[in-house]
C-alpha atoms as a PDB file:
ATOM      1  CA  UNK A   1     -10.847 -27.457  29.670  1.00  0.00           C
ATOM      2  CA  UNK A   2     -13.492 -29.833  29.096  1.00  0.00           C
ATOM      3  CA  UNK A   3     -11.399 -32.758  29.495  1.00  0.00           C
ATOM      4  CA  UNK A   4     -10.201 -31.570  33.177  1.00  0.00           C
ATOM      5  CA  UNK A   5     -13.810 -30.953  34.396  1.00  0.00           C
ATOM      6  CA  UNK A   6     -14.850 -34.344  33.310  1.00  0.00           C
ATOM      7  CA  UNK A   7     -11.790 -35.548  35.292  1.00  0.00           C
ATOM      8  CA  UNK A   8     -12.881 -33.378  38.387  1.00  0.00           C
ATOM      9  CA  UNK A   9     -16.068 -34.939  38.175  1.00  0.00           C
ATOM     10  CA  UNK A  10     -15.413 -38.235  37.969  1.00  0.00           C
ATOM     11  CA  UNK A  11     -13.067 -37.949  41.266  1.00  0.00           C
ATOM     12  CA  UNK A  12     -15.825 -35.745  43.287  1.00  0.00           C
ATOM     13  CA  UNK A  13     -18.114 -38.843  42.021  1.00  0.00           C
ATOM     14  CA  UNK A  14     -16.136 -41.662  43.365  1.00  0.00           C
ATOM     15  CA  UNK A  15     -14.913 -39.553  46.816  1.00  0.00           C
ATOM     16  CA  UNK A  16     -18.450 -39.343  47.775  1.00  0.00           C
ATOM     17  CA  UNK A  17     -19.279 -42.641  47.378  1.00  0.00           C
ATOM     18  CA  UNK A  18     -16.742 -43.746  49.627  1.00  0.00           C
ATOM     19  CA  UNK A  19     -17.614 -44.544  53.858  1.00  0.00           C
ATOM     20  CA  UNK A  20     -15.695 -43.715  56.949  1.00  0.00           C
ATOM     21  CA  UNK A  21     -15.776 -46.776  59.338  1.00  0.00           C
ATOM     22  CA  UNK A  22     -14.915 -45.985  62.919  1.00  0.00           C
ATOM     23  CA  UNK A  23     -13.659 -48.978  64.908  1.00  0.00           C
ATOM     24  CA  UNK A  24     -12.956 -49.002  68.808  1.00  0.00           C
ATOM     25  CA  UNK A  25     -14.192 -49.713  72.176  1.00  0.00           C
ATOM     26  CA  UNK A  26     -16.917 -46.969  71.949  1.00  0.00           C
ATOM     27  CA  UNK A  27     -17.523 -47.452  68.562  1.00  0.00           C
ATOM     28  CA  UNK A  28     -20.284 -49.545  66.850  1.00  0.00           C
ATOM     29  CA  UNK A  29     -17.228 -52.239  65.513  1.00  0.00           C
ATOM     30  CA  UNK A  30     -14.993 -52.937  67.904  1.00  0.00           C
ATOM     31  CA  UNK A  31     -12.400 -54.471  66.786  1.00  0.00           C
ATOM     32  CA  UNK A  32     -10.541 -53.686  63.691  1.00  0.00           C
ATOM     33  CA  UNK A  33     -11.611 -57.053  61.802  1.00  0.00           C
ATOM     34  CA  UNK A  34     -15.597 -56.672  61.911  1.00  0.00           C
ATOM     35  CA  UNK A  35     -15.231 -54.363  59.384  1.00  0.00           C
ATOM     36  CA  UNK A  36     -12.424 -56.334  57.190  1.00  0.00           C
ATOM     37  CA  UNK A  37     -14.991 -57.702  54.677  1.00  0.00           C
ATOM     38  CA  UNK A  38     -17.412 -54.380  54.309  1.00  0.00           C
ATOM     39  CA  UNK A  39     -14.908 -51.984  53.153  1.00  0.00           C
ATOM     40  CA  UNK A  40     -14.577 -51.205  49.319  1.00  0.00           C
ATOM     41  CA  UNK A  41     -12.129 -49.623  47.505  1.00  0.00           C
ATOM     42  CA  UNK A  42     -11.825 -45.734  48.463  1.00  0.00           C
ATOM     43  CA  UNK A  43     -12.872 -46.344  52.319  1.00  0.00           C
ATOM     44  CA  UNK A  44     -11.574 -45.053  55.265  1.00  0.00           C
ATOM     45  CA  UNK A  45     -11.231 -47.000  58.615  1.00  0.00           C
ATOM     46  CA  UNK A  46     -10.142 -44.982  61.486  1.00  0.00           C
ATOM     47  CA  UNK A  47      -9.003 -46.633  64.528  1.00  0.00           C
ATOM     48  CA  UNK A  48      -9.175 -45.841  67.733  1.00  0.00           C
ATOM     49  CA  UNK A  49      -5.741 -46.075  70.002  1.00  0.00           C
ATOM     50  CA  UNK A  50      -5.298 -49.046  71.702  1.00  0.00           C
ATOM     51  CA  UNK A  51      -4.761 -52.808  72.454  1.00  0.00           C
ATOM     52  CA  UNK A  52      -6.505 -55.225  70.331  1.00  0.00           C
ATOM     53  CA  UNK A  53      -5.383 -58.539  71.311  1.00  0.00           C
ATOM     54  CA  UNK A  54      -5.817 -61.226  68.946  1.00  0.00           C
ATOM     55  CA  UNK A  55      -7.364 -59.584  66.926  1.00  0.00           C
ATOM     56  CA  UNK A  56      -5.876 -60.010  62.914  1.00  0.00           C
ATOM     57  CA  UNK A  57      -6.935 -58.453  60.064  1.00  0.00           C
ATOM     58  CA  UNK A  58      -5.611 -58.180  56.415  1.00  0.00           C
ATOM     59  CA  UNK A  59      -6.891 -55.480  54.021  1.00  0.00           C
ATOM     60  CA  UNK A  60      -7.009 -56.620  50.492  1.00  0.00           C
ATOM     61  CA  UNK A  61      -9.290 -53.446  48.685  1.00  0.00           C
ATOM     62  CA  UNK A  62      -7.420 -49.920  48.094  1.00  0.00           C
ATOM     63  CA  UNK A  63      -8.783 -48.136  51.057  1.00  0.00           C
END
């Protein structure tokens, strides 16, 4: 029982560290690779719908 509380823990522990970046045209990035190099492992990036010509990016962390 221990054991599974200490695993609870630890996953609460490194869910809350994680950020939710919103990219978009009304959004404070813009395009979808301003925010390629300040994501970490356990982020979310939501993009908005729509056309982002030119625009390339390639994730490398576990987000």
């Amino acid at each position: 029982m221990k054991q599974l509380l200490f695993f609870t823990a630890i996953c609460f522990a490194s869910i809350s560290n994680a950020t939710i970046w919103n990219v978009g045209p009304s959004q404070t990035y813009t395009v979808p690779s301003q925010v390629r190099l300040l994501v970490q492992d356990g982020d979310t990036i939501r993009i908005d719908g729509g056309v982002y010509a030119n625009d390339v990016a390639k994730w490398v962390k576990r987000i």
